[in-house]
Protein backbone atom coordinates (compact mmCIF):
# COMPACT_ATOMS: atom_id res chain seq x y z
CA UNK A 1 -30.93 -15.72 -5.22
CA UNK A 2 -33.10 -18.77 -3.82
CA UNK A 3 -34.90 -18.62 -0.70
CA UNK A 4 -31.75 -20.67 1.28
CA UNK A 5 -29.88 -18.15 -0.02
CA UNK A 6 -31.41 -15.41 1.06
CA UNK A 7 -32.15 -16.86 4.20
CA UNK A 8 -28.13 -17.61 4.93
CA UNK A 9 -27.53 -13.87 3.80
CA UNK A 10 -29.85 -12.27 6.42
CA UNK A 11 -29.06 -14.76 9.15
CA UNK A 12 -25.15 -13.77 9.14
CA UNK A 13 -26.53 -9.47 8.51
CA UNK A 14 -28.28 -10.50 11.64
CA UNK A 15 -25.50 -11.72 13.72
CA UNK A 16 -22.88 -9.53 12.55
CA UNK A 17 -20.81 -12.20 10.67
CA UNK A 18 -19.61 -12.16 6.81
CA UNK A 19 -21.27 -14.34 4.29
CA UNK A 20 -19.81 -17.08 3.22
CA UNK A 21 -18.46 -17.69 -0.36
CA UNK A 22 -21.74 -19.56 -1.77
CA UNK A 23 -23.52 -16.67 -0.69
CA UNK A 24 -21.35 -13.82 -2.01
CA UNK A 25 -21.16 -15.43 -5.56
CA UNK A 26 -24.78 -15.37 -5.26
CA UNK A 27 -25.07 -11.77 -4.46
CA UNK A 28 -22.75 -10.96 -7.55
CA UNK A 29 -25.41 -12.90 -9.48
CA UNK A 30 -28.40 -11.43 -8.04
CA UNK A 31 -31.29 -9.78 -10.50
CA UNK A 32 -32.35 -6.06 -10.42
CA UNK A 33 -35.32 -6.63 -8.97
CA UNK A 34 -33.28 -8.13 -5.91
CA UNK A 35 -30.59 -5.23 -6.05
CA UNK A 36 -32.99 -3.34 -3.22
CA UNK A 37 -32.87 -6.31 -0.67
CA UNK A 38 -28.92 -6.63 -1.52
CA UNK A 39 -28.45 -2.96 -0.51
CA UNK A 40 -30.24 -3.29 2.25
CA UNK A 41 -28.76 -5.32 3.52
CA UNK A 42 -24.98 -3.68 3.47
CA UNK A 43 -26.34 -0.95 4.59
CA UNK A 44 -27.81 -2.50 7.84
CA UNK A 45 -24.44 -3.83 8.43
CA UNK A 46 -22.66 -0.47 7.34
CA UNK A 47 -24.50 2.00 9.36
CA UNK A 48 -24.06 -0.80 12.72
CA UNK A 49 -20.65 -0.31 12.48
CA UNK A 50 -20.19 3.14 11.40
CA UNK A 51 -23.07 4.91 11.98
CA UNK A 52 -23.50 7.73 9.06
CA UNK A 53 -19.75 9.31 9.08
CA UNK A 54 -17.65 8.83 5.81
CA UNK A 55 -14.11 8.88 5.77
CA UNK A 56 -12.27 11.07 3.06
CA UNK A 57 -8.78 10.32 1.51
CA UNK A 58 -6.92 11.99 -1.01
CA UNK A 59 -3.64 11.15 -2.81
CA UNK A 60 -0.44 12.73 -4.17
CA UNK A 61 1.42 11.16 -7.09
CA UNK A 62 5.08 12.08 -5.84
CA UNK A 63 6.70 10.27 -8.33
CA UNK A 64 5.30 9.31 -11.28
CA UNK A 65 5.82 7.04 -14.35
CA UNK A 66 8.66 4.69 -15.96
CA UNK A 67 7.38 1.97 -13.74
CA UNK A 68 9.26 -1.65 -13.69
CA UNK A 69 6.36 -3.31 -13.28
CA UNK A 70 3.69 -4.87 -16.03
CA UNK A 71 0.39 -4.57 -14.26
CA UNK A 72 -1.98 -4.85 -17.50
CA UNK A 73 -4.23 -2.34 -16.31
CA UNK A 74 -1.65 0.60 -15.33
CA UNK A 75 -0.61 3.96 -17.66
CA UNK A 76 2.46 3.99 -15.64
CA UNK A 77 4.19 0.73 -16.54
CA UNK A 78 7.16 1.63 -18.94
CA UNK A 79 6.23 -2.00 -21.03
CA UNK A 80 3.28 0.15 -22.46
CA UNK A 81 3.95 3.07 -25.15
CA UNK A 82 1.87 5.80 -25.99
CA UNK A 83 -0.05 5.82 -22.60
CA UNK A 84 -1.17 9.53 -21.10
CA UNK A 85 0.63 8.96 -17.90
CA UNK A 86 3.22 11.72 -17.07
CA UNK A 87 6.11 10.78 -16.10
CA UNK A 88 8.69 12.66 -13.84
CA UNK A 89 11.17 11.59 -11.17
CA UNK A 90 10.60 11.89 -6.88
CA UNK A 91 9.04 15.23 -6.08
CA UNK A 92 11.39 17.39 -3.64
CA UNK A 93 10.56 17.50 0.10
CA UNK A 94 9.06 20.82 0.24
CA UNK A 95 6.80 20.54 -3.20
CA UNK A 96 6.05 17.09 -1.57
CA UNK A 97 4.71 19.08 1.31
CA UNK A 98 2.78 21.93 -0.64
CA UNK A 99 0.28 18.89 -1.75
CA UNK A 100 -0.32 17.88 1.86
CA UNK A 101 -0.81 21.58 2.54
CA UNK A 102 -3.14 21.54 -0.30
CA UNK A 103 -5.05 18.78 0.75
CA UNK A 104 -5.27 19.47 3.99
CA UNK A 105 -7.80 22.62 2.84
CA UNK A 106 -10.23 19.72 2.21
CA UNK A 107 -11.82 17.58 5.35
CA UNK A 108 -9.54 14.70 5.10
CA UNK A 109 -9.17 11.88 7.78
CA UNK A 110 -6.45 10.60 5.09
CA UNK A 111 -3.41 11.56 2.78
CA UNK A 112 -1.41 9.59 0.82
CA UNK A 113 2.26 9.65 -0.62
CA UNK A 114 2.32 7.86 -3.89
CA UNK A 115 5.29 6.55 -6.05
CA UNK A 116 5.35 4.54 -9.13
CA UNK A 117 7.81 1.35 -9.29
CA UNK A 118 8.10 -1.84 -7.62
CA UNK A 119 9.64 -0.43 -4.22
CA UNK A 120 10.37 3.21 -2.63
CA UNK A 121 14.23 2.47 -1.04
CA UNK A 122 17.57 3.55 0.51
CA UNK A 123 17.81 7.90 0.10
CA UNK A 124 14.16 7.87 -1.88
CA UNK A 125 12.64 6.36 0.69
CA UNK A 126 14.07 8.28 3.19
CA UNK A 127 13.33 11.73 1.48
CA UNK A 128 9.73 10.75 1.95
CA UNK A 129 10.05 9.97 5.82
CA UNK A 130 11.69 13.55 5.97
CA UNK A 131 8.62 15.47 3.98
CA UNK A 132 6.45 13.49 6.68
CA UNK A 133 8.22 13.64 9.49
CA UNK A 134 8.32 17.63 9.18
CA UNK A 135 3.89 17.37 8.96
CA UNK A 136 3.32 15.60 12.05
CA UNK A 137 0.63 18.79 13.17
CA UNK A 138 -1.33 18.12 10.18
CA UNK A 139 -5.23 17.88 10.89
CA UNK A 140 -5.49 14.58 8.55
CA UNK A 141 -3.68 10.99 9.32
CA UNK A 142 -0.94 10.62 6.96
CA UNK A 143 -0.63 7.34 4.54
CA UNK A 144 1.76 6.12 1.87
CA UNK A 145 1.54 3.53 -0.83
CA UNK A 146 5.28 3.03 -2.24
CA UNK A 147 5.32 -0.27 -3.24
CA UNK A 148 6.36 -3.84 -1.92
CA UNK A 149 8.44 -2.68 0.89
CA UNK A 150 10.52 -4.72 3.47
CA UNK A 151 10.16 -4.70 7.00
CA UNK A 152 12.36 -2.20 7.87
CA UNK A 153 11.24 0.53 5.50
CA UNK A 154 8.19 0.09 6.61
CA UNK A 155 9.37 0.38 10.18
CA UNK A 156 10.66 3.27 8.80
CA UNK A 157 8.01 4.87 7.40
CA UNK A 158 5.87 4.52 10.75
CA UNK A 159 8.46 6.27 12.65
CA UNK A 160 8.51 9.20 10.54
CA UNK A 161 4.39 9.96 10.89
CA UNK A 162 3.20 7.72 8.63
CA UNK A 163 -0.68 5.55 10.62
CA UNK A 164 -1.23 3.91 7.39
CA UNK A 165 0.07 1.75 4.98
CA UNK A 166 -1.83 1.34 1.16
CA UNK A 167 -1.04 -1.83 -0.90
CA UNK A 168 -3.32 -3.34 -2.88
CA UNK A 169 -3.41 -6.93 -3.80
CA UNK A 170 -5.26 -6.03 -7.03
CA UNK A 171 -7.07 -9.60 -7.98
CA UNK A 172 -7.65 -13.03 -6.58
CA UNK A 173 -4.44 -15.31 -6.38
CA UNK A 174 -6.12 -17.11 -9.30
CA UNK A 175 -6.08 -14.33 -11.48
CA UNK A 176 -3.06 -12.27 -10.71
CA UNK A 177 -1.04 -13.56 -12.87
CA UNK A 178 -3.18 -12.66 -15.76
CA UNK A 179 -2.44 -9.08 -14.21
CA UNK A 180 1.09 -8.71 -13.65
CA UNK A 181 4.39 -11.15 -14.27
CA UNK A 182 7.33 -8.99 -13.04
CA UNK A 183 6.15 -9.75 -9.27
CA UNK A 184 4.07 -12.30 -7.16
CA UNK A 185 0.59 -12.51 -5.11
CA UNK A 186 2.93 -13.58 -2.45
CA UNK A 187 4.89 -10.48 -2.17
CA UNK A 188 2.01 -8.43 -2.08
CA UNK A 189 0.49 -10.36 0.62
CA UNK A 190 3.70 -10.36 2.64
CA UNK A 191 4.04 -6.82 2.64
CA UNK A 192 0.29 -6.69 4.13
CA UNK A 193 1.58 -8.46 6.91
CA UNK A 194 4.81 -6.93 7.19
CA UNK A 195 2.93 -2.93 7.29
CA UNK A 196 0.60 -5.21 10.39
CA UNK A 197 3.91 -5.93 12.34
CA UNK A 198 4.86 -2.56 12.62
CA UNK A 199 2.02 -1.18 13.75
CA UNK A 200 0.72 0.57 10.74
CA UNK A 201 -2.84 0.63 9.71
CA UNK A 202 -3.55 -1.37 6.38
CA UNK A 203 -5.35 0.17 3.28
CA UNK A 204 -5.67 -2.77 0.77
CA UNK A 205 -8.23 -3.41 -1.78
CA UNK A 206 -8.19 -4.28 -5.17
CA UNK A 207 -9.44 -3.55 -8.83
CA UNK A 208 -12.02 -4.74 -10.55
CA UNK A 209 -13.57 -5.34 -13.96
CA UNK A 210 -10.04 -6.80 -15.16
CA UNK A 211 -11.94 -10.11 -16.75
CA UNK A 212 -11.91 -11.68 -13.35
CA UNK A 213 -14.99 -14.42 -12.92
CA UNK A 214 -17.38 -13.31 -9.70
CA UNK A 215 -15.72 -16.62 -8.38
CA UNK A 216 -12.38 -15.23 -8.36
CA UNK A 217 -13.84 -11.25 -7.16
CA UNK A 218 -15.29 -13.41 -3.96
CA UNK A 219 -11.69 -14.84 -3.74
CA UNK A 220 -10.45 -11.54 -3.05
CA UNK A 221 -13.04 -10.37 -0.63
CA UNK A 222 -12.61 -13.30 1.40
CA UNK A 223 -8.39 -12.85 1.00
CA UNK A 224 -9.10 -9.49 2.47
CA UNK A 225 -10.83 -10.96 5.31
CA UNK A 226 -8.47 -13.25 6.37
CA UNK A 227 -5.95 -10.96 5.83
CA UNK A 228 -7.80 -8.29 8.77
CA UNK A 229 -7.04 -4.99 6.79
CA UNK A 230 -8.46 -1.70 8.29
CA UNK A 231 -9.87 -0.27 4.72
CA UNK A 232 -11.06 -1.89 1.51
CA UNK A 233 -10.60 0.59 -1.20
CA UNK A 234 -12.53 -0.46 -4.14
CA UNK A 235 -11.03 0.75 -8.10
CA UNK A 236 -13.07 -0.24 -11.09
CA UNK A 237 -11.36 -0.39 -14.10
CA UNK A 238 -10.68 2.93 -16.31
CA UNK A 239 -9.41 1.33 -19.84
CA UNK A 240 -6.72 3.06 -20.38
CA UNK A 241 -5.23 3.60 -24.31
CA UNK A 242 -1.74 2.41 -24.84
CA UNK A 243 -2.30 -0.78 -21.90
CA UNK A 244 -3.05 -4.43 -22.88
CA UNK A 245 -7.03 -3.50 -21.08
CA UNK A 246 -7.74 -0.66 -23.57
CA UNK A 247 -10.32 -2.34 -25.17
CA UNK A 248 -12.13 -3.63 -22.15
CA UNK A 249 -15.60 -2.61 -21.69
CA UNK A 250 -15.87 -1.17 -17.99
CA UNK A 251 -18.15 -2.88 -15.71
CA UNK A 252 -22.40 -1.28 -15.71
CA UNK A 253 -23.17 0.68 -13.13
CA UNK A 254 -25.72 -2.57 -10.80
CA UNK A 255 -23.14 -4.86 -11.40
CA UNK A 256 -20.49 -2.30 -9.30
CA UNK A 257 -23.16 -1.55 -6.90
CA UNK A 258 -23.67 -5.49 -6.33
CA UNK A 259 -20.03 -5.90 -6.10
CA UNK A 260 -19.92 -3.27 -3.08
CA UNK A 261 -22.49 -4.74 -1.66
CA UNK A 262 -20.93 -8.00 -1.86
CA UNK A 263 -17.08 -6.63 -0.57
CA UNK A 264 -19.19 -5.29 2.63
CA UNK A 265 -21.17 -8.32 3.71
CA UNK A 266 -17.96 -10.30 3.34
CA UNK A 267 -16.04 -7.83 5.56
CA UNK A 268 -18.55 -6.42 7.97
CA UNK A 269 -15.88 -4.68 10.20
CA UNK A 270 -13.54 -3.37 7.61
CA UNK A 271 -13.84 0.16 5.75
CA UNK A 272 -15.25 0.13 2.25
CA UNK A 273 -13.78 2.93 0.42
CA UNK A 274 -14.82 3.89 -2.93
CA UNK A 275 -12.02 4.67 -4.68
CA UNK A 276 -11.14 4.86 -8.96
CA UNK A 277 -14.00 4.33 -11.81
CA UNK A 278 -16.34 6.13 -9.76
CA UNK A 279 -17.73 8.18 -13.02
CA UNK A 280 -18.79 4.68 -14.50
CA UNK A 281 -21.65 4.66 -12.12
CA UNK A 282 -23.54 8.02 -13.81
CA UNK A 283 -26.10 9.20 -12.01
CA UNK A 284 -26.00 6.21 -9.57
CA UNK A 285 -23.10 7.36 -7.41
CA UNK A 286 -25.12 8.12 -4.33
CA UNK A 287 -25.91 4.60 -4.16
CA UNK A 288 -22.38 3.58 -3.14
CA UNK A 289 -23.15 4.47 0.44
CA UNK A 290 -26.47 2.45 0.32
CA UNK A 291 -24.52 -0.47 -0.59
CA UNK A 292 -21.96 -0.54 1.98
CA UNK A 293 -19.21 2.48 1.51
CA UNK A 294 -18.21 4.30 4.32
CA UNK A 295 -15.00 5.87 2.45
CA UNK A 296 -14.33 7.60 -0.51
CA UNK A 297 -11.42 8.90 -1.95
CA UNK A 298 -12.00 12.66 -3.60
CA UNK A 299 -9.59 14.57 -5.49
CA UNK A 300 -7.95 12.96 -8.56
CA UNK A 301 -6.57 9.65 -8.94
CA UNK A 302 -3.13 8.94 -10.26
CA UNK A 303 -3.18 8.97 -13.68
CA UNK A 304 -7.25 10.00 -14.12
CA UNK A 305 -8.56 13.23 -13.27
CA UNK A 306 -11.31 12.93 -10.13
CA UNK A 307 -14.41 15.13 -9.77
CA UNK A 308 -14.00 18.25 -7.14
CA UNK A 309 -14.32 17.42 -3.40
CA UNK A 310 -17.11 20.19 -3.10
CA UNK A 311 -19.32 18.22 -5.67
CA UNK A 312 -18.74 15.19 -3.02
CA UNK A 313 -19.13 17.40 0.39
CA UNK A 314 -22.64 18.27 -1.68
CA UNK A 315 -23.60 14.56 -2.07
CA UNK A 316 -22.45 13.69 1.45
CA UNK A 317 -24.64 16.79 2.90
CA UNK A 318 -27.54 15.60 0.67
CA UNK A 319 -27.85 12.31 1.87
CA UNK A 320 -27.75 13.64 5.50
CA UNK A 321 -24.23 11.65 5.98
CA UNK A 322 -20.98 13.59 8.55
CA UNK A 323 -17.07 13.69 7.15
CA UNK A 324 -15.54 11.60 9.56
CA UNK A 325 -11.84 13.01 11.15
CA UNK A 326 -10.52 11.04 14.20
CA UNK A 327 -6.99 12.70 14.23
């Protein structure tokens, strides 16, 4: 980074504003030696907002596998043979609610429902809403991610319990359709603003590593922004055997820690939550709060084991950091 650089990057730290695009490519492309000042400076704007409380999520894969979709990067898609992704049909109501039960032994502020396919609809959709509906005393916020849903579903889903709505937009517009054909950037966006409408709390994010140019990462950041979602969870990819990203080398461990950084001073009100490809960081994880995480997801992911929640609650207590709840 050059000294104007640096110099536009403090001023909007300063005054509370997001960086601009110049500046965020910049940050992507900054050198170890300026990796210190970077984290810095997300963490100034991190700990402003949220002090030091984290905010824990776990998910449930309720239905799992022989997906429609061709997202390049997913075990779940049936276009991909051979992958290690179970597969088995929409979990009944009360084995759907022995996993919040589970979960809720951990310090959650958020669970999540999970199905594979394009959309969750008509009696499937509505078996959900009943397994929620019947968990409204719960001590964690309940949350769902079940696909592109329409405006009524999602009205729906609210109604029954559900605060928060998770639906990733994966990559830049740019890019997307180098990661999935069998739906749009459009629809993904409009169900963004269709979970908004309702009332329900957005959770969207993205993956990276997928090839993307820093360009096109800041292109997502700044969709994010305009976009006003509550939480930014963060996946790095896991190659995956049997999917067309198999062979992809994941991303090192600075470059995710720059790309945190840069997600954060780009979205200085939002909830940066770490989520997949965590491991890929070795012995660096800790830093994820240092550059501008103030969520993490714990437990396992959908198709890749996670590391136990009392290794995390560890970490957390180590770095002097609280487990946020505001049920």
């Amino acid at each position: 980074m050059d000294r104007n650089e640096k110099q536009a990057l403090w001023t909007a730290v300063h005054g509370g504003a997001p960086i601009d695009g110049h500046t965020a490519v910049s940050v992507l492309g900054a050198s170890h030696g300026e990796l210190a000042e970077i984290l810095h400076a997300a963490h100034t704007i991190t700990t402003r907002r949220f002090g030091r409380e984290v905010s824990l999520c776990s998910i449930a894969n309720v239905r799992s596998g022989n997906c429609s979709e061709d997202c390049t990067f997913c075990a779940q898609s049936s276009y991909f043979k051979g992958t290690p992704a179970p597969a088995y049909p929409l979990m009944p109501v009360e084995e759907i609610r022995a996993c919040a039960e589970k979960a809720g032994q951990s310090p959650l502020e958020f669970f999540s429902y999970v199905t594979s396919g394009r959309a969750l609809k008509g009696k499937s959709l509505d078996h959900v809403c009943e397994a929620v509906d019947g968990m409204r005393d719960k001590s964690f916020n309940h949350c769902a991610s079940l696909g592109c849903l329409d405006l009524e579903s999602l009205k729906k889903l609210h109604e029954s319990g559900v605060v928060r709505y998770h639906h990733n937009l994966e990559a830049a517009e740019s890019y997307f359709p180098n990661v999935c054909t069998t739906h749009s950037y459009a629809e993904r966006v409009r169900t963004v603003q269709d979970a908004k409408k309702v009332g329900l709390e957005v959770c969207c994010g993205g993956l990276m590593g997928l090839g993307e140019s820093h360009e096109q990462r800041v292109e997502l950041a700044q969709a994010l922004a305009e976009l006003e979602v509550d939480s930014i969870p963060l996946n790095f990819l896991i190659p995956i055997p049997g999917t067309p990203l198999e062979a992809v080398e994941p991303l090192q461990p600075l470059e995710i820690l720059l790309t945190i950084a840069m997600f954060r001073l780009v979205n200085p009100h939002a909830e940066v939550r770490m989520a997949a490809g965590r491991a890929a960081l070795r012995s660096l994880q800790s830093f994820i709060f240092h550059a501008g995480c103030n969520g993490l997801m714990v437990g396992d992911f959908l198709t890749v084991a996670g590391q136990g929640i009392d290794h995390d609650l560890t970490m957390l207590k180590d770095l002097g950091l609280a487990v946020r709840n505001k049920k």
